[in-house]
Protein backbone atom coordinates (compact mmCIF):
# COMPACT_ATOMS: atom_id res chain seq x y z
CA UNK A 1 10.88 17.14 -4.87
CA UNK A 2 9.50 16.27 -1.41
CA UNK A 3 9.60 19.43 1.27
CA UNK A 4 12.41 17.15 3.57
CA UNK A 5 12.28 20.74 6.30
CA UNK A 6 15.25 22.07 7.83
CA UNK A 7 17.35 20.77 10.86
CA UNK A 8 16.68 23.05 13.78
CA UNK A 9 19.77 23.54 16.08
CA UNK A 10 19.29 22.99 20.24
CA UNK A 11 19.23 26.80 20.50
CA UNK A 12 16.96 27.98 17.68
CA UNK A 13 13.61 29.76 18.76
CA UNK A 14 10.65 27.79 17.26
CA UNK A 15 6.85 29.19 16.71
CA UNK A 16 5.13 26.90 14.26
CA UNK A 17 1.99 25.11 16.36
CA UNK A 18 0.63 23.16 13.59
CA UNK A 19 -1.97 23.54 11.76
CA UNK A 20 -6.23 23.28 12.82
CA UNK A 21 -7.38 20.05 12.46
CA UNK A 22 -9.93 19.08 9.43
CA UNK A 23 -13.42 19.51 10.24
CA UNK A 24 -15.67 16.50 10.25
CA UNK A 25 -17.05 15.92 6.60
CA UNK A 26 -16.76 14.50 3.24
CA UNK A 27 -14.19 16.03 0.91
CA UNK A 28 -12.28 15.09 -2.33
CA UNK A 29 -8.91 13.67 -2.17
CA UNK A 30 -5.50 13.12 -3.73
CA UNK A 31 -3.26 9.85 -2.52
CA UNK A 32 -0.44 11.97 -1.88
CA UNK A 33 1.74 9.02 -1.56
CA UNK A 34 1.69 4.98 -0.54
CA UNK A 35 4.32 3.03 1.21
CA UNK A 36 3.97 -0.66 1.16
CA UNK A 37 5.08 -2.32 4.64
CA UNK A 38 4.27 -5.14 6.91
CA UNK A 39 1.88 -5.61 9.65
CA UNK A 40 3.58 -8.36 12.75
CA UNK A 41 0.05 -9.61 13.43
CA UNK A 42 -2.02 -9.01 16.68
CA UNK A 43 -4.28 -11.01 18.95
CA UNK A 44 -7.11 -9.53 16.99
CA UNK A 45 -5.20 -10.22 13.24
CA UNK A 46 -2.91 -12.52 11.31
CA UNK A 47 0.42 -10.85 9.74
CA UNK A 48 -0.05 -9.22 6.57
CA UNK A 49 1.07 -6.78 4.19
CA UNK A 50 -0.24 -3.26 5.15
CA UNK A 51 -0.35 -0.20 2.31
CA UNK A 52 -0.23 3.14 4.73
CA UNK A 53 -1.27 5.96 2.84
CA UNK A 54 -0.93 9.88 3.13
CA UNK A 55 -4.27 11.44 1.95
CA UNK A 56 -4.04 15.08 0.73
CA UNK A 57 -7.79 16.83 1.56
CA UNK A 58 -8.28 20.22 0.76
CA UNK A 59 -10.79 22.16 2.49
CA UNK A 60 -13.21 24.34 2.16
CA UNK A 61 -11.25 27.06 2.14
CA UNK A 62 -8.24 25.45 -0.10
CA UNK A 63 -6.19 25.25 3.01
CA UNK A 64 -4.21 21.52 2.22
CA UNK A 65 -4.32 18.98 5.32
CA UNK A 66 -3.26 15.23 4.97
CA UNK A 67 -4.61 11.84 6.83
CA UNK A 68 -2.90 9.22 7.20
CA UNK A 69 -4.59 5.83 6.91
CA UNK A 70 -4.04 1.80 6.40
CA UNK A 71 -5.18 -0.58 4.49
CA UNK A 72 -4.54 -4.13 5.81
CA UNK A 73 -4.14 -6.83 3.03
CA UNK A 74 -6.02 -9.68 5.29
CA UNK A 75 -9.36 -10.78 4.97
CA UNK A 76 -10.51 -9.62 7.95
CA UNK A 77 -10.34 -6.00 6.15
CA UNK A 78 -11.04 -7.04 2.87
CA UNK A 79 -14.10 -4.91 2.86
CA UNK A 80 -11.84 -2.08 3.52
CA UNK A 81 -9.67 -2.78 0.30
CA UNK A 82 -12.66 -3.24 -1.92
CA UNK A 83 -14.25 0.34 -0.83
CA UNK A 84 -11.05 2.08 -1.11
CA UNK A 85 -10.55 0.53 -4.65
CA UNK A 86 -14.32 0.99 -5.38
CA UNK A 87 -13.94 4.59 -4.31
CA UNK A 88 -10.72 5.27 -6.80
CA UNK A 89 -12.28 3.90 -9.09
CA UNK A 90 -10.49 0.78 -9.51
CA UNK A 91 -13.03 -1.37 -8.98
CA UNK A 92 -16.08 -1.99 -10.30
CA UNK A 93 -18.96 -2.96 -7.87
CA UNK A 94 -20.04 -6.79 -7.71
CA UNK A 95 -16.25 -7.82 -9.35
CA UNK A 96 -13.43 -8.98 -8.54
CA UNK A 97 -10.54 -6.99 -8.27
CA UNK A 98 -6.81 -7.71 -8.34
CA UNK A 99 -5.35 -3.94 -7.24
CA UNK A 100 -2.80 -2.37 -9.41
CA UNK A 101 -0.90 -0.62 -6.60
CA UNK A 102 1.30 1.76 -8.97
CA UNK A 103 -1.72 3.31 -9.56
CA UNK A 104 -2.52 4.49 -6.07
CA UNK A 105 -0.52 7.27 -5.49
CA UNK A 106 -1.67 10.11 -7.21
CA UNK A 107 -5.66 8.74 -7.54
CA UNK A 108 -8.31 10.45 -6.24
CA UNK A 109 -11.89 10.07 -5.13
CA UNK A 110 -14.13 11.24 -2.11
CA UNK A 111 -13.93 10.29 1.88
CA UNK A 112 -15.72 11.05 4.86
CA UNK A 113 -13.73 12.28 7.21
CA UNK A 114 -14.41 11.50 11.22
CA UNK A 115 -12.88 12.85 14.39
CA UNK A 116 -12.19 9.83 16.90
CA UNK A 117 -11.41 10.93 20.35
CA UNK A 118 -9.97 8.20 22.59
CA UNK A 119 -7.78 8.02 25.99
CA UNK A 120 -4.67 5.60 25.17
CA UNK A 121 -3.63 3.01 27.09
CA UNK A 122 -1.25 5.60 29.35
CA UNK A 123 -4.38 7.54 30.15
CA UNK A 124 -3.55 10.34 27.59
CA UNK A 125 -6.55 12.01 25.54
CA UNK A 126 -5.82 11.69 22.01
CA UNK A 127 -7.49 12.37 18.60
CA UNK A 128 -7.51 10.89 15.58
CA UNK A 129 -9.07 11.07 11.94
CA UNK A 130 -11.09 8.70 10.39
CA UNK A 131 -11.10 7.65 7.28
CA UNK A 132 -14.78 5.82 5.08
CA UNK A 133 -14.82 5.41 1.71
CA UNK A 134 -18.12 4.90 0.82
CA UNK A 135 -19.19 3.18 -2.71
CA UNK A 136 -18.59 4.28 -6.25
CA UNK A 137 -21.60 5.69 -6.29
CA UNK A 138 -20.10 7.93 -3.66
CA UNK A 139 -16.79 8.14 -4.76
CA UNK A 140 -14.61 9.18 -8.40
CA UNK A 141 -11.91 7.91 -8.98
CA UNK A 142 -9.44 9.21 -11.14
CA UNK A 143 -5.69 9.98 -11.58
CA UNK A 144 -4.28 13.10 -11.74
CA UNK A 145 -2.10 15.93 -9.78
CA UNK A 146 1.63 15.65 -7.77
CA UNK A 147 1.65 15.05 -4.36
CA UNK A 148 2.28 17.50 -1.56
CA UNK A 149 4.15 16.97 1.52
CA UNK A 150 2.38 17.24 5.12
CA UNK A 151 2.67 19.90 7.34
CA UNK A 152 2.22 18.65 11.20
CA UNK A 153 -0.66 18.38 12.94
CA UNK A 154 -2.36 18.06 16.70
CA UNK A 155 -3.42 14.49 14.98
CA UNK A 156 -1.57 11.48 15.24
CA UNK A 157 -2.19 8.81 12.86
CA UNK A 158 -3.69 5.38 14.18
CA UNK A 159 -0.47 3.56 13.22
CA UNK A 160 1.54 6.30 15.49
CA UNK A 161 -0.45 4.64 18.96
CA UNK A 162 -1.60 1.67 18.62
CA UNK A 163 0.40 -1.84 17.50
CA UNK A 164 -2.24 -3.48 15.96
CA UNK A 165 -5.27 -2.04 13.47
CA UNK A 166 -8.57 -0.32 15.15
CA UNK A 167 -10.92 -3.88 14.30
């Protein structure tokens, strides 16, 4: 069963600051989980159906972190779905693929993680992680393990700030 937390009442103390951030790197990785929703379209991209993902990366030290990323089913990011399938294994280089998305959550393969630092468009500085899956060459897929749920983070997902995808 999912960790869901605790309420916490409009007088409790509270000390938890979140966790460090993930270092810059490549590291293996567990789809903790995949929720299938729908992207309104964009100046920069039709509508489409959108599959936002919670990565669970373990780090050097075994200490759990999870990214969040998207993967936007239009053809203007098609590249994206074939090297996140490619990297999961799913897909075999050169072919064509038609995704079996029950098998998402739960696979696992290899990413490079990036930091992006950015000021929004209220003037803010923000940070966010970026997500490349390679090639199969560079990725394994397989399936295997149970998800785990997030703690939070000084990260914000890209889906969190902006309405429409980083392209």
């Amino acid at each position: 069963m999912a960790d869901l937390g605790k309420e916490i009442g409009w007088d409790d103390a509270i000390e938890n600051e979140g966790t460090e951030p993930l270092p810059e790197g490549t590291y293996e990785f567990t789809v903790a989980s995949m929720e299938r929703a729908h992207f309104g379209g964009s100046e920069k991209m039709a509508p489409c159906n959108v599959a936002n993902l919670d990565l669970l990366i373990k780090d050097k030290d075994g200490k759990e972190h999870h990214v969040f990323d998207s993967l936007y089913l239009n053809s203007k990011a098609e590249w994206r779905l074939s090297q996140f399938f490619l990297c999961i294994g799913q897909k075999k280089k050169g072919e064509a693929l038609r995704p079996n998305w029950n098998e998402v959550p739960c696979s696992t393969g290899k990413v490079e993680v990036m930091i992006n630092e950015y000021v929004d468009k209220n003037g803010n500085k923000r940070r966010s992680w970026e997500v490349q899956c390679e090639s199969i060459d560079f990725c394994g897929g397989k399936s295997e393990g149970k998800p785990q749920k997030q703690e939070e983070s000084d990260f914000i997902s890209t889906d969190e700030e902006f309405d429409e995808p980083p392209f």
